[in-house]
Protein backbone atom coordinates (compact mmCIF):
# COMPACT_ATOMS: atom_id res chain seq x y z
CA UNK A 1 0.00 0.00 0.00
CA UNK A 2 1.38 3.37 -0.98
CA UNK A 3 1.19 6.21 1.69
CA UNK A 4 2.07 9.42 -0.62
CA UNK A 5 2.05 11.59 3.22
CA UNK A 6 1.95 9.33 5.90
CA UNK A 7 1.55 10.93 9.45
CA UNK A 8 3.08 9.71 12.28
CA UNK A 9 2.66 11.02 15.74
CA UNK A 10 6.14 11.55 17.82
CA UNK A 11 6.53 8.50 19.71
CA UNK A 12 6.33 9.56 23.40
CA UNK A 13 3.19 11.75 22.44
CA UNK A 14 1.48 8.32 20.83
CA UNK A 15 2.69 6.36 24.11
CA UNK A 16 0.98 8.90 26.07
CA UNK A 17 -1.70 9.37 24.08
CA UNK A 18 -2.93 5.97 23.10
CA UNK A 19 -2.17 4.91 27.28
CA UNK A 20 -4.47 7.43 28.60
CA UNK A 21 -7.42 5.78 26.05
CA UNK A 22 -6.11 2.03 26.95
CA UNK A 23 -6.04 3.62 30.87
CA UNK A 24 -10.16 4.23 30.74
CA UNK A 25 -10.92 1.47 27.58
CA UNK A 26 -9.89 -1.51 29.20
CA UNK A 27 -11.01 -1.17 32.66
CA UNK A 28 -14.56 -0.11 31.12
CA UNK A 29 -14.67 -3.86 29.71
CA UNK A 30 -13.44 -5.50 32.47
CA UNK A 31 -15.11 -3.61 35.37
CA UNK A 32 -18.23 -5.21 33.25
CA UNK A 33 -17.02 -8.59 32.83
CA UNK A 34 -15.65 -8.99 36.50
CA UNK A 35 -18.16 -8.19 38.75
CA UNK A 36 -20.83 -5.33 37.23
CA UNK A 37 -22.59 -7.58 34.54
CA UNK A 38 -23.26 -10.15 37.48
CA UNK A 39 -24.60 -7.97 39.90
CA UNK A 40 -26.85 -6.35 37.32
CA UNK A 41 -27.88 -10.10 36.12
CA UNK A 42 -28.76 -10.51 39.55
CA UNK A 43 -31.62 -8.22 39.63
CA UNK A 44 -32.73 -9.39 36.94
CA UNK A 45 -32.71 -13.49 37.60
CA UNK A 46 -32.23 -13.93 41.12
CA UNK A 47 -29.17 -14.68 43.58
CA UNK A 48 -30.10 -18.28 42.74
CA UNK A 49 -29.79 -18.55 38.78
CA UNK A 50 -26.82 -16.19 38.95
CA UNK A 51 -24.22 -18.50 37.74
CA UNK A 52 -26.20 -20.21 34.52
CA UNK A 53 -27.33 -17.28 33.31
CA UNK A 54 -24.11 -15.58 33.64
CA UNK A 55 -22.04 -18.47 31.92
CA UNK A 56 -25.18 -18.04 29.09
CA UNK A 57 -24.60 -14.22 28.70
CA UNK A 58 -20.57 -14.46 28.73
CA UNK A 59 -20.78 -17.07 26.43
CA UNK A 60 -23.54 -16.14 23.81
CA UNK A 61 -21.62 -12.64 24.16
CA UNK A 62 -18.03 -14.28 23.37
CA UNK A 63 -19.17 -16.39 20.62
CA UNK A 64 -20.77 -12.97 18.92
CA UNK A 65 -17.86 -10.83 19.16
CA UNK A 66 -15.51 -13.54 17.90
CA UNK A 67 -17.69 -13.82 14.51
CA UNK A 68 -17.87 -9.44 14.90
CA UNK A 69 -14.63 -8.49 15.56
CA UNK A 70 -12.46 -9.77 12.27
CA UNK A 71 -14.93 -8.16 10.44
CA UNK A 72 -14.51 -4.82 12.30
CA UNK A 73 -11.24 -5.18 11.65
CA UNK A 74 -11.02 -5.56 8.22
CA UNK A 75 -13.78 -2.33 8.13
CA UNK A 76 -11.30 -0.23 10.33
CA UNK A 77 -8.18 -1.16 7.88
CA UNK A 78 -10.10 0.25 4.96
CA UNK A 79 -11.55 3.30 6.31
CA UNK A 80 -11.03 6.48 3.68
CA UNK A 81 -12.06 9.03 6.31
CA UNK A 82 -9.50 11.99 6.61
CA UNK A 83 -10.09 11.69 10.11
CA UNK A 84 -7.51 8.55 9.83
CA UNK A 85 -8.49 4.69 10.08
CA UNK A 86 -7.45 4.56 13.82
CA UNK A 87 -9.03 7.96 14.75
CA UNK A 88 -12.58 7.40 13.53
CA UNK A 89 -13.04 3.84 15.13
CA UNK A 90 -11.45 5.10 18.33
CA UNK A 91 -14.03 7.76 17.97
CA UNK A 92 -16.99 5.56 16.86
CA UNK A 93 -15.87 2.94 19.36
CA UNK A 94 -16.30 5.85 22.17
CA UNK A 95 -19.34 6.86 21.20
CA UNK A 96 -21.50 3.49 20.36
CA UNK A 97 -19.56 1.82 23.80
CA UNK A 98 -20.80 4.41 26.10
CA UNK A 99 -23.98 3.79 24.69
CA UNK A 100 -23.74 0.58 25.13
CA UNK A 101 -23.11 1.24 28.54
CA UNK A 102 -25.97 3.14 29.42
CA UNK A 103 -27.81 0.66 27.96
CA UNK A 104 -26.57 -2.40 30.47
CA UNK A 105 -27.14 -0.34 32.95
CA UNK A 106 -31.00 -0.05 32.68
CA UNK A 107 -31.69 -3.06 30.73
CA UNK A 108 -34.85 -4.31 31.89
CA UNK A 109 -34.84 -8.28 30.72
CA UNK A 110 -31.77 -10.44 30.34
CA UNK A 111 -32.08 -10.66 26.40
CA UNK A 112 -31.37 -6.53 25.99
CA UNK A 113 -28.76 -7.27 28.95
CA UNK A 114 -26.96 -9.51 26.35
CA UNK A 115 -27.28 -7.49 23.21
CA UNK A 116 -26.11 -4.56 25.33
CA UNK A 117 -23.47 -6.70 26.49
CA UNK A 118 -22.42 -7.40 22.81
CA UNK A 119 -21.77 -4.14 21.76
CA UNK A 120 -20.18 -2.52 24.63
CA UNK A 121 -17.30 -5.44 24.08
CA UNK A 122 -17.22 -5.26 20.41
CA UNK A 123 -17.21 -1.36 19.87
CA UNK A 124 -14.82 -0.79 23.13
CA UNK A 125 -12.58 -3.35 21.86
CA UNK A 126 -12.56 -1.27 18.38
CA UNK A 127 -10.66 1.47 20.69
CA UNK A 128 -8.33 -0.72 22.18
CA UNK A 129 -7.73 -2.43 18.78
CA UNK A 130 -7.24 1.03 16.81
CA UNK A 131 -4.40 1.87 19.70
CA UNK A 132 -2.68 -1.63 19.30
CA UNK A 133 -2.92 -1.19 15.48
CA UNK A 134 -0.87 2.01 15.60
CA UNK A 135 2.18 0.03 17.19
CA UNK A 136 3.08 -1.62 14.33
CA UNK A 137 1.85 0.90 11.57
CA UNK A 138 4.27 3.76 13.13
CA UNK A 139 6.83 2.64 15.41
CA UNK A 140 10.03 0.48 14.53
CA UNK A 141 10.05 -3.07 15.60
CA UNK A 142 12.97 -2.43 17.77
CA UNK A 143 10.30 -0.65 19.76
CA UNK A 144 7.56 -3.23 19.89
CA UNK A 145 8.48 -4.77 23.46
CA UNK A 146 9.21 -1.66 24.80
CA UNK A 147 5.91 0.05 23.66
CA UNK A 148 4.08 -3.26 24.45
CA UNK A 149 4.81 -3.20 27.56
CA UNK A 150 4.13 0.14 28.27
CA UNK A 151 0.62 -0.59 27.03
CA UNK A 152 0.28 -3.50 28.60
CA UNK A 153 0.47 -1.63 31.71
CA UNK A 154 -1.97 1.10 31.45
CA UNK A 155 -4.99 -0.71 30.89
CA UNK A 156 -4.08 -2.71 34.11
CA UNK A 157 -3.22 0.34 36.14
CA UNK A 158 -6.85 1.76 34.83
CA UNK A 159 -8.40 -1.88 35.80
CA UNK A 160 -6.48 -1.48 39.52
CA UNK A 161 -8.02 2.01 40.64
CA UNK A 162 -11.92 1.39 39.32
CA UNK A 163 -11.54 -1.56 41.50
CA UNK A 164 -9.68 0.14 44.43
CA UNK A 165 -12.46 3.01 43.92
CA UNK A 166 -15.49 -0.03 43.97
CA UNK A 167 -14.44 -0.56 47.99
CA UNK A 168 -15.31 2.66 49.21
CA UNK A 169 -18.24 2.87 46.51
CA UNK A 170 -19.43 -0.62 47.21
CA UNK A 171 -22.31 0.44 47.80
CA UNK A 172 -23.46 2.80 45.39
CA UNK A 173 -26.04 1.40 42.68
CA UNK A 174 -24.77 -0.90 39.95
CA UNK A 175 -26.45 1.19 37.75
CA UNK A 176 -24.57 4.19 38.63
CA UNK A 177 -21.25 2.66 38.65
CA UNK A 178 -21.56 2.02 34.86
CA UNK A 179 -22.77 5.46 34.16
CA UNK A 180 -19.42 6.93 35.60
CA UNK A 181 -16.78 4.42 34.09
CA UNK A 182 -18.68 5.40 30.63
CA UNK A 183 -18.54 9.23 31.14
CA UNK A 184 -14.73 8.72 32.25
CA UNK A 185 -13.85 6.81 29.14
CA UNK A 186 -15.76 9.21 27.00
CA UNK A 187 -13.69 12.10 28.02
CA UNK A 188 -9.99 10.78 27.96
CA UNK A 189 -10.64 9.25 24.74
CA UNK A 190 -11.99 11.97 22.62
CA UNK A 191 -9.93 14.76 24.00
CA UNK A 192 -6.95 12.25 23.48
CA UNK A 193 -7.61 11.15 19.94
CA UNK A 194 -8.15 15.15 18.79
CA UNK A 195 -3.86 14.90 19.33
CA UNK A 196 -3.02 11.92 17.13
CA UNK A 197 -1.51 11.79 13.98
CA UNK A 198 -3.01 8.86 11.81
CA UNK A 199 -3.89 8.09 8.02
CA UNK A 200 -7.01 7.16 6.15
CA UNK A 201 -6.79 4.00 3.93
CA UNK A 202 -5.21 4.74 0.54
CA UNK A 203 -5.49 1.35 -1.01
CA UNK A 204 -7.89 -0.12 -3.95
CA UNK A 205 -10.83 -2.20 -2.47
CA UNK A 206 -11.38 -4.38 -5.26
CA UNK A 207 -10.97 -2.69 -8.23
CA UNK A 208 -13.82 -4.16 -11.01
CA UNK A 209 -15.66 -5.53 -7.64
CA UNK A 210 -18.10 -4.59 -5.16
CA UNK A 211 -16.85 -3.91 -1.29
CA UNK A 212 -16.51 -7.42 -0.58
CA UNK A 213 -15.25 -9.81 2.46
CA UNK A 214 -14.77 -13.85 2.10
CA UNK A 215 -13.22 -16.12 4.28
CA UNK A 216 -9.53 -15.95 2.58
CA UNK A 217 -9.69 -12.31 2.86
CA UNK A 218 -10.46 -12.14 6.47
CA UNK A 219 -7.84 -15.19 7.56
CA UNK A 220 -4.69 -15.48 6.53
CA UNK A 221 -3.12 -18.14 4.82
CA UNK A 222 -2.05 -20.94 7.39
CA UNK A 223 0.44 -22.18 5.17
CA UNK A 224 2.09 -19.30 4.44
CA UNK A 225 2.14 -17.83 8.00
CA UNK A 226 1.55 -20.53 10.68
CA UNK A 227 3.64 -18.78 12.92
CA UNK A 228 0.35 -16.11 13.13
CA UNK A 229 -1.57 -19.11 13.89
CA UNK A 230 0.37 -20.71 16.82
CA UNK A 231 0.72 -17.50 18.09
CA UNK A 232 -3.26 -16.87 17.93
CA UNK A 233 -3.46 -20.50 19.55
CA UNK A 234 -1.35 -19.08 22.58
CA UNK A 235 -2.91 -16.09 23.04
CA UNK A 236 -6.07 -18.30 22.98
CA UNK A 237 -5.53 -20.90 25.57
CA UNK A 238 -3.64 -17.68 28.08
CA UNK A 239 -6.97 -15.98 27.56
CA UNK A 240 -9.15 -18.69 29.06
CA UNK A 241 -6.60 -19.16 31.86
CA UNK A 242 -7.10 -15.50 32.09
CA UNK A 243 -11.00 -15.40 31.79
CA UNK A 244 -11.48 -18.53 34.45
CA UNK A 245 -10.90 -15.54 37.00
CA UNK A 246 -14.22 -13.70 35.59
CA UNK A 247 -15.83 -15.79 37.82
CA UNK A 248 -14.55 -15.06 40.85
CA UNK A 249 -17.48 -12.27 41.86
CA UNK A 250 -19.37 -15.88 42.16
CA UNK A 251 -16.33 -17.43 43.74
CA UNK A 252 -16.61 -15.38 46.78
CA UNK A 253 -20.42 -15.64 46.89
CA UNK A 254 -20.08 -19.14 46.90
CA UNK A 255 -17.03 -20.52 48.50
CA UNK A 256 -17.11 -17.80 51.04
CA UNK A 257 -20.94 -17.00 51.37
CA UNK A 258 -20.34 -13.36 50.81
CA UNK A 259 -22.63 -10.33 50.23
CA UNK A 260 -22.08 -7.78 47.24
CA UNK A 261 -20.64 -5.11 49.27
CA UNK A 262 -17.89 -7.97 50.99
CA UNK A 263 -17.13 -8.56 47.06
CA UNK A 264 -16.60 -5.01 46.48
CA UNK A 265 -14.21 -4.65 49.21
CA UNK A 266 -12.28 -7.94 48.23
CA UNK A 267 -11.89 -6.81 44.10
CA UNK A 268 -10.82 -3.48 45.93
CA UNK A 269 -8.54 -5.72 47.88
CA UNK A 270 -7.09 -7.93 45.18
CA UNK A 271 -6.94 -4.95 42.89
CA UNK A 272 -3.17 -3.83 44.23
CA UNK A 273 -2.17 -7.07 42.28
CA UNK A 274 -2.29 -4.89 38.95
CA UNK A 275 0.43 -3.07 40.15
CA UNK A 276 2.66 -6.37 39.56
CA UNK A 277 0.83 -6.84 36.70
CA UNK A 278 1.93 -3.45 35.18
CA UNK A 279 5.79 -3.91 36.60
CA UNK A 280 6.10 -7.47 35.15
CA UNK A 281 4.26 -6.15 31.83
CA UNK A 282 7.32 -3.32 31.54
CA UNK A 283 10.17 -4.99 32.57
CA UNK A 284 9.38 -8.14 30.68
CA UNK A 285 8.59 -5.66 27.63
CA UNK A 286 12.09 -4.62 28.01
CA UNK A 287 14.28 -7.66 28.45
CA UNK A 288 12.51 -9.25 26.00
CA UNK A 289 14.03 -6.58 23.32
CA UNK A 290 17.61 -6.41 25.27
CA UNK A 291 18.04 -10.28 25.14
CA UNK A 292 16.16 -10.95 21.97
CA UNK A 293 14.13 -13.89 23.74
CA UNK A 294 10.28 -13.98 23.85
CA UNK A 295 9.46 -17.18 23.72
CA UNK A 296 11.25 -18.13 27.32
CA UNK A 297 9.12 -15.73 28.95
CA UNK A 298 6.17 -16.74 27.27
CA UNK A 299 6.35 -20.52 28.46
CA UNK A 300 7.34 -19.42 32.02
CA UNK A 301 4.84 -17.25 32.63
CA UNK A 302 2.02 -19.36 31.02
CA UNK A 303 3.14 -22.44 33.64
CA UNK A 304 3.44 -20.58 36.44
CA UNK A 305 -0.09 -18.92 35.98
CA UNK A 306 -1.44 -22.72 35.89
CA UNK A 307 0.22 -23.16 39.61
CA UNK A 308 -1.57 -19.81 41.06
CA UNK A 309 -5.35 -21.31 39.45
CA UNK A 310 -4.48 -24.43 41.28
CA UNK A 311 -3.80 -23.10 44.41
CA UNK A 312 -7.25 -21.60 44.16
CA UNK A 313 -8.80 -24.82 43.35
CA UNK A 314 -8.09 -25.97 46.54
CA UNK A 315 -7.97 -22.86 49.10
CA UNK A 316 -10.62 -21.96 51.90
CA UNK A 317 -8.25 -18.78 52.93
CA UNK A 318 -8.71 -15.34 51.87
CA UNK A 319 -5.52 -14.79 52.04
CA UNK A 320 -4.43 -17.32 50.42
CA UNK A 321 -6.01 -16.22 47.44
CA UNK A 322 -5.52 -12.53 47.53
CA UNK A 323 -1.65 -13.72 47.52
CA UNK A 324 -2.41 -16.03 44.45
CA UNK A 325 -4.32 -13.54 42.68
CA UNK A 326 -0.89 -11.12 43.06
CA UNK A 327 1.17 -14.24 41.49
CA UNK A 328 -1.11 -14.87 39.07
CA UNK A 329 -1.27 -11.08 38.08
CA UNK A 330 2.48 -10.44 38.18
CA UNK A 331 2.76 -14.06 35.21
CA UNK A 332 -0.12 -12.66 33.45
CA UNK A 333 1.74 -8.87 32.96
CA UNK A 334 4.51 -10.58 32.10
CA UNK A 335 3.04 -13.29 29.23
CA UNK A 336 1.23 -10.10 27.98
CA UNK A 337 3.73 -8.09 27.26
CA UNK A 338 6.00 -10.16 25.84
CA UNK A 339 3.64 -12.10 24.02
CA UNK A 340 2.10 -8.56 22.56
CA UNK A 341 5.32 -8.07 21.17
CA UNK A 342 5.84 -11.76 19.31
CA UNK A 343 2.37 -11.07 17.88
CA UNK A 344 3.59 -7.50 16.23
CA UNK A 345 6.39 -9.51 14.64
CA UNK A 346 4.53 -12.50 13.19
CA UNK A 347 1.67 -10.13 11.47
CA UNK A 348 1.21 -11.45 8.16
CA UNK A 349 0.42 -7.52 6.62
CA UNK A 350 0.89 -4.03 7.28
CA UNK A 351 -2.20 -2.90 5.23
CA UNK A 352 -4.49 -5.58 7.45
CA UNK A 353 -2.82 -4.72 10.59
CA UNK A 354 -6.27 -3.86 12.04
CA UNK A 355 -7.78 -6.94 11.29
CA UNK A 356 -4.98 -9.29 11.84
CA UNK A 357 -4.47 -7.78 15.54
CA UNK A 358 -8.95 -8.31 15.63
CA UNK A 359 -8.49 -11.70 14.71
CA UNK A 360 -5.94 -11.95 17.56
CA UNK A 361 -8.25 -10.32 19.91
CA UNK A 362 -11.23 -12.04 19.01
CA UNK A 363 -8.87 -14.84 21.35
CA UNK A 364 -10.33 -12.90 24.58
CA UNK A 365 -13.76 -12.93 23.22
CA UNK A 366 -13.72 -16.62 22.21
CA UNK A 367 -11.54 -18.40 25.14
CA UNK A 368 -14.26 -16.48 27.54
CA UNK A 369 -17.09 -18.18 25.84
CA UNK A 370 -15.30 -21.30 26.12
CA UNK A 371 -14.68 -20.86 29.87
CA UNK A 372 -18.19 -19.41 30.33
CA UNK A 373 -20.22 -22.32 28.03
CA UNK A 374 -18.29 -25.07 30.05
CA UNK A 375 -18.33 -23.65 33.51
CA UNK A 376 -21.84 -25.05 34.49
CA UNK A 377 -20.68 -28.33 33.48
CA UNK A 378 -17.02 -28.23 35.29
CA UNK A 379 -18.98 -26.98 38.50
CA UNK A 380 -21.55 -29.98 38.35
CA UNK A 381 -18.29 -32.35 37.35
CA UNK A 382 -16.63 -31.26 40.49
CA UNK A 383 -19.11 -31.40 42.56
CA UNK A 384 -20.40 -35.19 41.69
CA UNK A 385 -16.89 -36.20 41.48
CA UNK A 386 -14.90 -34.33 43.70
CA UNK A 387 -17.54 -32.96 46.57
CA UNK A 388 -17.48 -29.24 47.58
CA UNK A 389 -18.77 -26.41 45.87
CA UNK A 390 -16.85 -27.41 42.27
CA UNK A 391 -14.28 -25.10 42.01
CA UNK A 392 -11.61 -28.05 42.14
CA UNK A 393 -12.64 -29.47 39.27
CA UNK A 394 -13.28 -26.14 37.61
CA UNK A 395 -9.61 -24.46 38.27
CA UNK A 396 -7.51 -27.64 37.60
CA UNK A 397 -9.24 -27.78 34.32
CA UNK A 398 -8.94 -24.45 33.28
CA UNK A 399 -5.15 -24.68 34.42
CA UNK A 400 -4.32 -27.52 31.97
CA UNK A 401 -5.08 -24.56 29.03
CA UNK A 402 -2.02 -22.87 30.62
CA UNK A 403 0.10 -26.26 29.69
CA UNK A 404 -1.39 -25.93 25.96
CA UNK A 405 -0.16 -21.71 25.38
CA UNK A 406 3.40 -23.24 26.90
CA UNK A 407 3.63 -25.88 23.87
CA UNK A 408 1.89 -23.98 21.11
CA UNK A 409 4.63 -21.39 21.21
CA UNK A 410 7.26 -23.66 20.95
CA UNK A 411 7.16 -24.05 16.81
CA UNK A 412 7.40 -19.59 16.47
CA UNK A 413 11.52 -18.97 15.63
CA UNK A 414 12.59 -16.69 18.21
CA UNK A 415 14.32 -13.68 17.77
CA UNK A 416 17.14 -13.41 15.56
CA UNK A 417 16.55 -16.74 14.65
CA UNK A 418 17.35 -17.93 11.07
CA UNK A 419 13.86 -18.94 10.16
CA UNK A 420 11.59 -16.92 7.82
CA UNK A 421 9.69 -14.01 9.94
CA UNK A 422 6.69 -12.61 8.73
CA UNK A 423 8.60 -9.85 7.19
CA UNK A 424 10.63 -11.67 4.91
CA UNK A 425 7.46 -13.79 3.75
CA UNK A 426 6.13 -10.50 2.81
CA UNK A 427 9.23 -9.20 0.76
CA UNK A 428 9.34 -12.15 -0.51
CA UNK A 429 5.70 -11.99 -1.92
């Protein structure tokens, strides 16, 4: 793709920029995900039906987003607005998310509740994937571990005070809670996105055709770059390690019989774990690209996460698990950054950055639906099987998925290998 004037923004004003949306973004999703969407499903079910109905919701809403986001993707990387390609969808993400938003908040039956659900993770996740998209598209690769880690961070750091801030709020409305993380988010990101430098597309969309999308387009070839698809297996099986801990709103309730305010106070607990999180995400970012080794960190961090979800298979402590949750935390920074970075080197195109790094994403999406679809089932397992409340059976399982992201990132040539990196396929081409 020819770029006749291609616009970059300086580098520490994109880091700065781009973290303050990632800062509001991805706490907005996960704020949601872990402990907001289940309270709210609670008024609408029952105490009682909490846990089905959440494992339907996470899961219908996983499945949709996975078959959404490519697509978005592949929209985003072809956008001719002036406004730029990243600009507009962070912009349009904003906008339609906060909506989104409002509309969780006073959905009155579980089906809006869902649909609601949908969109706030698909067009939110359009802002976090125009930010990501920028890494590659106008920074050197030299700079991807670095950067990735410095993203990797923020979001975490964002995540870490909305839940320090839900302990002393505990008890406002549910309702109310979502109104202000949407109005935050709103705010950072459009004043923040007015500052960036970024391109529309400047490529031919089918020249004799009509705008059209097909299942070649949107995937790319396995053949010709499997190392995008062991990578995207990875980043899969990390993400239900990751999303197993979704749950753990009902973990409390159950395990520990308590109310929503005591859950409140224990995310606001837990939520000083981030800080490792963001410390493990930067330093690993940065040794990765000293030492020219990613995969080493990628397979330690992935087994050591499988420990921490077995030591909460088989705790009755809190304390126990608010140390776990700091271990787990401090592997999971670490495995993202690092494993941010490998992704930004095995991208198949620049022009389909967007969608490449969507179909990468859609991994969060998907290995929550997974989790969420089997969860029900693992419980029931567990407790037949094992006695209790079903959590042993539950954790162990999801910690075998850390075992898989260890071995599927095993065939990817490392840095400075000899093998053929994405880039050289390309030149090749």
């Amino acid at each position: 793709m020819e770029n006749k004037q291609e616009q970059k923004t300086p580098l520490v004003m994109l880091v700065i920029l781009a973290s303050f949306i990632l800062f509001t973004t991805l706490p907005s999703i996960v704020l949601v995900n872990a402990g907001l969407i289940q309270f709210k499903i609670v008024e609408l079910v029952g105490p009682q039906n909490v846990t089905a109905m959440y494992s339907l919701a996470a899961g219908i809403s996983g499945v949709a987003v996975v078959i959404m986001n490519p697509f978005g993707g592949f929209l985003a990387d072809r956008t001719k607005a002036k406004f730029g390609r990243r600009r507009t969808w962070i912009v349009l993400g904003t906008v339609l998310g906060g909506l989104s938003m409002l509309l969780i908040a006073h959905a009155p039956s579980l089906p809006v509740l869902i649909i609601a659900y949908i969109l706030m993770q698909f067009f939110y996740g359009m802002v976090f994937l125009s930010c990501y998209a920028m890494v590659p598209e106008q920074i050197e690769p030299e700079k991807f571990g670095k950067v990735s880690g410095i993203f990797g961070a923020v979001g975490p750091l964002g995540i870490m005070v909305g839940f320090m801030l839900e302990g002393p709020f505990a008890n406002v409305p549910v309702e109310q809670k979502i109104i202000v993380i949407a109005g935050i988010q709103f705010i950072v990101s459009i004043l923040s996105v007015l500052l960036l430098k970024d391109n529309p597309y400047e490529g031919k969309t089918n020249e004799n055709k009509k705008f059209a999308i097909n299942i070649k387009k949107i995937y790319p070839s396995v053949k010709k770059y499997p190392n995008f698809t062991w990578a995207l297996f990875t980043k899969l099986f990390m993400s239900m390690a990751n999303s197993s801990l979704n749950i753990m709103s009902i973990f409390y309730l159950t395990r520990f019989h308590m109310n929503q305010a005591g859950v409140m106070q224990m995310n606001s607990r837990t939520s000083l774990a981030i800080v490792l999180l963001m410390i493990a995400g930067v330093v690993g970012g940065f040794l990765s690209d000293k030492i020219r080794k990613q995969k080493i960190f990628v397979i330690g961090s992935s087994l050591f996460s499988g420990i921490c979800l077995i030591g909460f298979a088989f705790t009755n402590s809190l304390d126990f698990v608010v140390i776990a949750t700091f271990a787990f935390n401090f592997s999971y920074g670490l495995f993202g950054a690092v494993d941010n970075a490998l992704v930004n080197r095995v991208l198949p195109s620049k022009e389909d950055t967007g969608k490449d790094i969507a179909i990468i994403n859609t991994t969060t999406q998907l290995g929550s639906a997974i989790v969420s679809f089997a969860t029900p089932t693992l419980l029931a397992i567990g407790v037949s099987t094992i006695g209790g409340d079903g959590y042993q059976m539950y954790f162990i399982a999801v910690a075998i998925t850390t075992v898989l992201a260890a071995l599927t990132v095993l065939p990817i040539p490392e840095l400075g290998a000899k093998e053929v990196s994405a880039e050289k396929e390309i030149a090749a081409e």
